[in-house]
Protein backbone atom coordinates (compact mmCIF):
# COMPACT_ATOMS: atom_id res chain seq x y z
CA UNK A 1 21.66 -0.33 20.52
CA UNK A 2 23.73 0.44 17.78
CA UNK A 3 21.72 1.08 14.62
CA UNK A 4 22.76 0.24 10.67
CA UNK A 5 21.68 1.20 7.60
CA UNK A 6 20.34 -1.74 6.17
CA UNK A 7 18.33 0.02 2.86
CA UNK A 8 18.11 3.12 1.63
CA UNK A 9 15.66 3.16 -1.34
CA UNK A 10 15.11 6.63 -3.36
CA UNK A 11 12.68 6.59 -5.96
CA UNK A 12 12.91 9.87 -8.64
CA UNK A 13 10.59 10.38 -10.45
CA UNK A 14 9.79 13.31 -11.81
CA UNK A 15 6.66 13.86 -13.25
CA UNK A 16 5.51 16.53 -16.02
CA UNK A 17 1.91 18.69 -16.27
CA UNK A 18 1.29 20.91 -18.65
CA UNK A 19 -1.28 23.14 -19.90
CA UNK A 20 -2.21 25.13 -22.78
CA UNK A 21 -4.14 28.43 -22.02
CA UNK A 22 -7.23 29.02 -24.48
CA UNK A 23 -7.52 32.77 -25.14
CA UNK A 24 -11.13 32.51 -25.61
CA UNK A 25 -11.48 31.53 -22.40
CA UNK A 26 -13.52 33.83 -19.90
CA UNK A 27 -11.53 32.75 -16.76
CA UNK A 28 -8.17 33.58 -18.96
CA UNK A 29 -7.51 36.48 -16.48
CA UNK A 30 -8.27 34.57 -12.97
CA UNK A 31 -5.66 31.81 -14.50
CA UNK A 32 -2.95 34.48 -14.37
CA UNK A 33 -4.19 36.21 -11.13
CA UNK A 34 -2.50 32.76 -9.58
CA UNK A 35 0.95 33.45 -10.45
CA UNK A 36 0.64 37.49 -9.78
CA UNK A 37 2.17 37.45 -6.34
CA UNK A 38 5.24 35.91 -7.38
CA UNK A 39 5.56 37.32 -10.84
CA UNK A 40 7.54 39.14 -12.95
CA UNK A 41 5.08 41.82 -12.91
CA UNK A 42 5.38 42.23 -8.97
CA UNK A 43 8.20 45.03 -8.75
CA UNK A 44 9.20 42.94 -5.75
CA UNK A 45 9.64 39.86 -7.80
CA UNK A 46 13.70 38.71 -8.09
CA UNK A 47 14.30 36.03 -10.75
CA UNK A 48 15.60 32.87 -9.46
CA UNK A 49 18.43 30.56 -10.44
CA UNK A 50 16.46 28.16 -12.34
CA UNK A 51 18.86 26.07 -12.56
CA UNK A 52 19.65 25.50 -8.94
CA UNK A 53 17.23 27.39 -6.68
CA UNK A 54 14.41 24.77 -5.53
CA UNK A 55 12.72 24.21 -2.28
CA UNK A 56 12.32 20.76 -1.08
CA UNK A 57 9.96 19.70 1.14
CA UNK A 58 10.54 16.50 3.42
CA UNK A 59 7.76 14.80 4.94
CA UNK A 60 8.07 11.72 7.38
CA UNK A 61 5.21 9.39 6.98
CA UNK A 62 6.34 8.11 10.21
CA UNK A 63 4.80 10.97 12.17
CA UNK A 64 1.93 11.17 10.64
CA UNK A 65 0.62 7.42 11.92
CA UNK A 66 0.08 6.86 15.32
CA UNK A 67 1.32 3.91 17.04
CA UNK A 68 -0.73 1.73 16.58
CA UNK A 69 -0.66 2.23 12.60
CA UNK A 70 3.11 2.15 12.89
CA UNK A 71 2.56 -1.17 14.67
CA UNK A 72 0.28 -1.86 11.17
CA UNK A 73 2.79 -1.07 9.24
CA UNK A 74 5.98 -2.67 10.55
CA UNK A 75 3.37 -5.87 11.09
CA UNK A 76 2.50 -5.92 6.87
CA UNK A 77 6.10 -5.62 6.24
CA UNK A 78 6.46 -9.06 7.33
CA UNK A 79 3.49 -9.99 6.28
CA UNK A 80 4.91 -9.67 2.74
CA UNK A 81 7.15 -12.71 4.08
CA UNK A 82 4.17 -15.00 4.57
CA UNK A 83 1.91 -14.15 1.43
CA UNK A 84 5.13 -14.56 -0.86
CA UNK A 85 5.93 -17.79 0.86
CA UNK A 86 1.99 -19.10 0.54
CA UNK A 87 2.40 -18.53 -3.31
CA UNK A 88 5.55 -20.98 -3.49
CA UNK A 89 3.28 -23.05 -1.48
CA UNK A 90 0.41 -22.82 -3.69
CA UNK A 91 3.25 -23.45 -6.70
CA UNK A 92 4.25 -26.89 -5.63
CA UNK A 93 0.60 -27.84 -4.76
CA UNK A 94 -1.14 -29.99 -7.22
CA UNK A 95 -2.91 -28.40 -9.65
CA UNK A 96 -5.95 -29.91 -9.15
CA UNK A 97 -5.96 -27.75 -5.64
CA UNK A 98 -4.61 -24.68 -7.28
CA UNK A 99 -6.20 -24.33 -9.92
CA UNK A 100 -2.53 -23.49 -11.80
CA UNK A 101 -1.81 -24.29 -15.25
CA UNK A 102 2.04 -24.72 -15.07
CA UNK A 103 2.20 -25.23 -18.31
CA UNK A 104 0.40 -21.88 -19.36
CA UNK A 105 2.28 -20.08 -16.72
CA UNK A 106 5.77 -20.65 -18.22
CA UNK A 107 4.61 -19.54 -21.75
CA UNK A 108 4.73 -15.54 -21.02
CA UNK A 109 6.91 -13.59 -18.65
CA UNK A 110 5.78 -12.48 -15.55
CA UNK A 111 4.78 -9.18 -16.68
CA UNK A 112 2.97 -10.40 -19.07
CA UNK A 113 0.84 -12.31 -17.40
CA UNK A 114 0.09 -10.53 -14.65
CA UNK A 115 -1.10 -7.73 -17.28
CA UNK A 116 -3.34 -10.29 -19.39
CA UNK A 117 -4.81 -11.59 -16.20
CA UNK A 118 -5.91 -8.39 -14.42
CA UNK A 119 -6.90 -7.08 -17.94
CA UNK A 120 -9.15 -10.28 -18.19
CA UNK A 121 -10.71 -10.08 -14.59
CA UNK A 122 -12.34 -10.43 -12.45
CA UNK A 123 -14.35 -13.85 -12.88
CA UNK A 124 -16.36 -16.28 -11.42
CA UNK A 125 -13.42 -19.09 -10.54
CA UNK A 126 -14.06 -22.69 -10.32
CA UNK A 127 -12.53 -23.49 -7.13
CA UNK A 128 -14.09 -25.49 -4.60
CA UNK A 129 -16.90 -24.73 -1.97
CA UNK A 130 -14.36 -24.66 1.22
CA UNK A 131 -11.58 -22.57 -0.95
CA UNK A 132 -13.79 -20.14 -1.70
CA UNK A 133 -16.02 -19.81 0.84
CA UNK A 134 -13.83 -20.89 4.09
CA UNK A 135 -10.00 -20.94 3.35
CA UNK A 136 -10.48 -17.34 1.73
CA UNK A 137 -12.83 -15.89 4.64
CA UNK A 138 -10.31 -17.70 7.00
CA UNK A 139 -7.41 -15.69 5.72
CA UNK A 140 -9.55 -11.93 6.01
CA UNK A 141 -10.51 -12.83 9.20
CA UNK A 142 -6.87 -12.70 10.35
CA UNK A 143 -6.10 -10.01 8.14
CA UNK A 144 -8.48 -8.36 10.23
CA UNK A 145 -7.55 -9.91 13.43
CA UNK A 146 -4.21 -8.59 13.05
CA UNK A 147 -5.41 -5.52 12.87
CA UNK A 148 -7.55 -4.83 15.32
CA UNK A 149 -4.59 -6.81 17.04
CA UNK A 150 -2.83 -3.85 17.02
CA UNK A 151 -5.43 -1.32 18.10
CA UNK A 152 -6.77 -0.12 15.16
CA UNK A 153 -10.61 -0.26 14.43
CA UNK A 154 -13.25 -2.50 13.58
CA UNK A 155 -14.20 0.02 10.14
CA UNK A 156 -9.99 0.55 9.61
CA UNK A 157 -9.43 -3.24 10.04
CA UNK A 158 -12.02 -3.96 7.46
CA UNK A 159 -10.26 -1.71 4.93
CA UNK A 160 -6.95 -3.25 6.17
CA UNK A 161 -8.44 -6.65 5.17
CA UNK A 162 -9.99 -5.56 2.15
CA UNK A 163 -6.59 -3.95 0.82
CA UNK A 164 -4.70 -6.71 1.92
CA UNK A 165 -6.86 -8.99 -0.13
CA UNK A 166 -7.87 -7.34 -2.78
CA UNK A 167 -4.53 -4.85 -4.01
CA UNK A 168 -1.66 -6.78 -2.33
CA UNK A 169 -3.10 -11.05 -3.09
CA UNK A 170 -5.61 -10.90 -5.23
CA UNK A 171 -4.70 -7.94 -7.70
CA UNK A 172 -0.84 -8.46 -6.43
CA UNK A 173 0.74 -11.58 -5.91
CA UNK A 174 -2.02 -13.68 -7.21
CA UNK A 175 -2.96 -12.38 -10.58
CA UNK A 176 0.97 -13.49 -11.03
CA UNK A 177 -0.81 -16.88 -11.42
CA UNK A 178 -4.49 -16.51 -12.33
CA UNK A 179 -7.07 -14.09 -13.19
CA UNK A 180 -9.09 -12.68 -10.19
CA UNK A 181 -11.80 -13.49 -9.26
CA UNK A 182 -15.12 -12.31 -7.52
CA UNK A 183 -15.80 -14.74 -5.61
CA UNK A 184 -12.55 -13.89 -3.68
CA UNK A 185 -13.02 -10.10 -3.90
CA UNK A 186 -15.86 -10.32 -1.75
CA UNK A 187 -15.89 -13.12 0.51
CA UNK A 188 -12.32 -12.81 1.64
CA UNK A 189 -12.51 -9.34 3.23
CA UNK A 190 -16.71 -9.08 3.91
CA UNK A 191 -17.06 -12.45 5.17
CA UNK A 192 -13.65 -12.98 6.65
CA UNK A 193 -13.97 -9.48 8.98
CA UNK A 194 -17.65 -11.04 10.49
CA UNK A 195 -15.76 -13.70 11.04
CA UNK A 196 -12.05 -12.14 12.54
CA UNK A 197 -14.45 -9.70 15.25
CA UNK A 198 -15.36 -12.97 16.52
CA UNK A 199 -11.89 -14.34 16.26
CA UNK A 200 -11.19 -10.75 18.45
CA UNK A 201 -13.45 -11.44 20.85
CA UNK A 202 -12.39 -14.51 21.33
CA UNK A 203 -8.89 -13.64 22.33
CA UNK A 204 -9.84 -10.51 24.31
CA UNK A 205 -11.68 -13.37 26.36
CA UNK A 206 -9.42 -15.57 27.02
CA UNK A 207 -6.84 -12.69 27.80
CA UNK A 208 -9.96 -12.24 30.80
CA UNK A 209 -9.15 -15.82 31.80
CA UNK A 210 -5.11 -14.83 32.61
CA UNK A 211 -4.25 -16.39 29.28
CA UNK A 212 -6.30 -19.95 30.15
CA UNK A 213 -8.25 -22.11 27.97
CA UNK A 214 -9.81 -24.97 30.12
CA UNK A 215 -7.35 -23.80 33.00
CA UNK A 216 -3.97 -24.05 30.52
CA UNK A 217 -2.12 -21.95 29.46
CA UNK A 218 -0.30 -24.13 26.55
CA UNK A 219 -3.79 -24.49 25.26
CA UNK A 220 -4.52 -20.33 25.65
CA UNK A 221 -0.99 -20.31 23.24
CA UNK A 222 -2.14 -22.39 21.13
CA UNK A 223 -5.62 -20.52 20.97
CA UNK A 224 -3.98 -16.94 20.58
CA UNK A 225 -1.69 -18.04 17.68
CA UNK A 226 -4.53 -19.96 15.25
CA UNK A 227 -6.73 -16.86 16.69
CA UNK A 228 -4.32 -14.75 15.24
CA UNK A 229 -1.56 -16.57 13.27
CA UNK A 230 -0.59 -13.77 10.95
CA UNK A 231 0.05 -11.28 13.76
CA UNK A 232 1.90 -13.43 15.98
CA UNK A 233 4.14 -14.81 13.83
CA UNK A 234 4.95 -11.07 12.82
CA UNK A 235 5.34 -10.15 16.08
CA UNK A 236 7.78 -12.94 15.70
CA UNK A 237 9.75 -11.66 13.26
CA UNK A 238 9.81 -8.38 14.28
CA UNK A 239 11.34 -9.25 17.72
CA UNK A 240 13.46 -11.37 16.15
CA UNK A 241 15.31 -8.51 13.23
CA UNK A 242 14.18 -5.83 15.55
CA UNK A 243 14.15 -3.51 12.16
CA UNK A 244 12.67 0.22 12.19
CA UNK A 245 11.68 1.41 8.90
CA UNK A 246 11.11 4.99 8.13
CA UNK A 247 9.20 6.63 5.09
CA UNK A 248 9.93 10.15 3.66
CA UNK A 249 8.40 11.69 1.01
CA UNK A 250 10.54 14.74 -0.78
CA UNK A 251 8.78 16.93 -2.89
CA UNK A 252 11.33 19.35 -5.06
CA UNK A 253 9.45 22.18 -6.69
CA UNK A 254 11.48 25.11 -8.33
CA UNK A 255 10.73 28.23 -6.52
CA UNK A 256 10.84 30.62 -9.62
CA UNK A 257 7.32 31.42 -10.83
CA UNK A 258 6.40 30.66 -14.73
CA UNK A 259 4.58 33.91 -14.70
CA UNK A 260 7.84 35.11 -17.09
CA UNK A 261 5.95 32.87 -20.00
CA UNK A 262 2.28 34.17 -19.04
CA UNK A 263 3.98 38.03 -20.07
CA UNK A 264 4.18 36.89 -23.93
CA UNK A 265 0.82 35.14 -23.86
CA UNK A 266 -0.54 37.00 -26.49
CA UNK A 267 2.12 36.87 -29.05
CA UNK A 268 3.30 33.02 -28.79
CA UNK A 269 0.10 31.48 -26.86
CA UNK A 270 2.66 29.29 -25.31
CA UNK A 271 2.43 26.20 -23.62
CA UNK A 272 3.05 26.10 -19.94
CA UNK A 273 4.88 23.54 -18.34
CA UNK A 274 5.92 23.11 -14.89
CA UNK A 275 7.88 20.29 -13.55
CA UNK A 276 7.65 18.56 -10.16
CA UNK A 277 10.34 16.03 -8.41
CA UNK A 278 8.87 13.40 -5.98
CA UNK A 279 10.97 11.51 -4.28
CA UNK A 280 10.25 8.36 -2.19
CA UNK A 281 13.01 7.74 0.51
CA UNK A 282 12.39 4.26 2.52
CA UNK A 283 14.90 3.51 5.40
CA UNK A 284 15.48 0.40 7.20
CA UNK A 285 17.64 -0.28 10.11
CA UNK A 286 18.38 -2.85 12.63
């Protein structure tokens, strides 16, 4: 199959350490012992191009995962599709089931609020008994259905429930709308894994029984996909755009030592700085 380039997303950033060396310092002498093998004061030592002399180094995330977390992976990217479609959902719902002031929402810019409302979290909300404590388990439990869905374990498909809930809706998409809340921190991911091993189990069961619930197999279909709605309709998706995403990370560090500004130490007590490039290189094709 021939193969596109559908995205190719670099992000440079470079970020910037420094540190100031404190002559008084005992361990002064063991904090230039670092830099000694590839120093100016090693007679074997050849001064680099600064300017143009660095040595990248290119990982692929990819290879580190094994199938199954690829599987994880690919399966959240589409996940992304369902979570931002359930918060136009929960938009157009009345607010008496959201819990959404409209009104309040359009005052500030999205930034904005999403800053004031993880600043001013998390709270108790005032949502009702079968939000909190059913619809929010429901939707861990297939976090973590999906999951262990795709082979990964019971302890990994807890975190994968809890980050899913907690960093990507509740701290992510969410707080967009509303200031967390505890409630939701704990019940979707604790409460909602009990509750997706015995969704599992379920569907490892009826895959015993050929696929059969009462001796039908439209009813086993119907049983695998509320089992395990998330992951199927991923599944779905994925056959459907048939995309393979890979992740690199490139890390450009100059190769020339700064042991050159460690020589004048004691007449300028100079700053050192060292700079780093990381670069973030996600590619999608279909």
């Amino acid at each position: 199959m021939t193969k596109y380039l559908l995205l190719t997303l670099l992000l440079h950033i470079s970020l910037y350490g420094s540190k100031q060396i404190d002559l008084n310092n005992p361990n002064i002498y063991k904090e230039i012992n670092l830099y000694k093998n590839n120093s100016l004061l090693n007679p074997n030592y050849q001064l680099l191009n600064i300017q143009t002399d660095y040595d990248p180094n290119n990982i692929n995330v990819n290879n580190l995962l094994t199938q199954p977390q690829r599987d994880l992976v690919e399966g959240t990217f589409y996940t992304q599709i369902l979570m931002i479609g359930t918060v136009g959902l929960l938009y157009v719902m009345p607010e008496s089931v959201s819990k959404w002031d409209k009104n309040a929402l359009e005052e500030k810019s999205l930034g904005d609020r999403w800053k004031d409302h993880v600043k001013a979290g998390p709270v108790w909300d005032k949502d009702d008994f079968a939000i909190n404590y059913i619809g929010h388990p429901v939707s861990g439990a297939w976090y973590y259905t999906m999951a262990r869905g795709y082979g990964i374990s019971p302890e990994g498909s807890f975190l994968y429930s809890a980050f899913l809930s907690t960093v990507v809706w509740e701290y992510g998409y969410e707080a967009f709308a509303e200031i967390p809340s505890w409630q939701d921190l704990f019940s979707t991911p604790i409460i909602g894994s009990l509750m997706g091993e015995g969704f599992y189990y379920l569907e490892k069961k009826i895959d015993r029984n050929e696929g059969k619930v009462l001796n039908s197999e439209t009813l086993g279909d119907i049983s695998y996909f509320l089992l395990n709605p998330i992951g199927n309709i991923s599944n779905g998706l994925s056959n459907f755009f048939d995309l393979h995403t890979t992740l690199r990370i490139e890390t450009y560090q100059p190769r020339y030592s700064m042991e050159q500004q460690y020589i004048y130490i004691y007449q300028e007590k100079p700053i050192v700085t060292r700079d780093q490039d990381f670069g973030l290189i996600l590619t999608i094709e279909f």
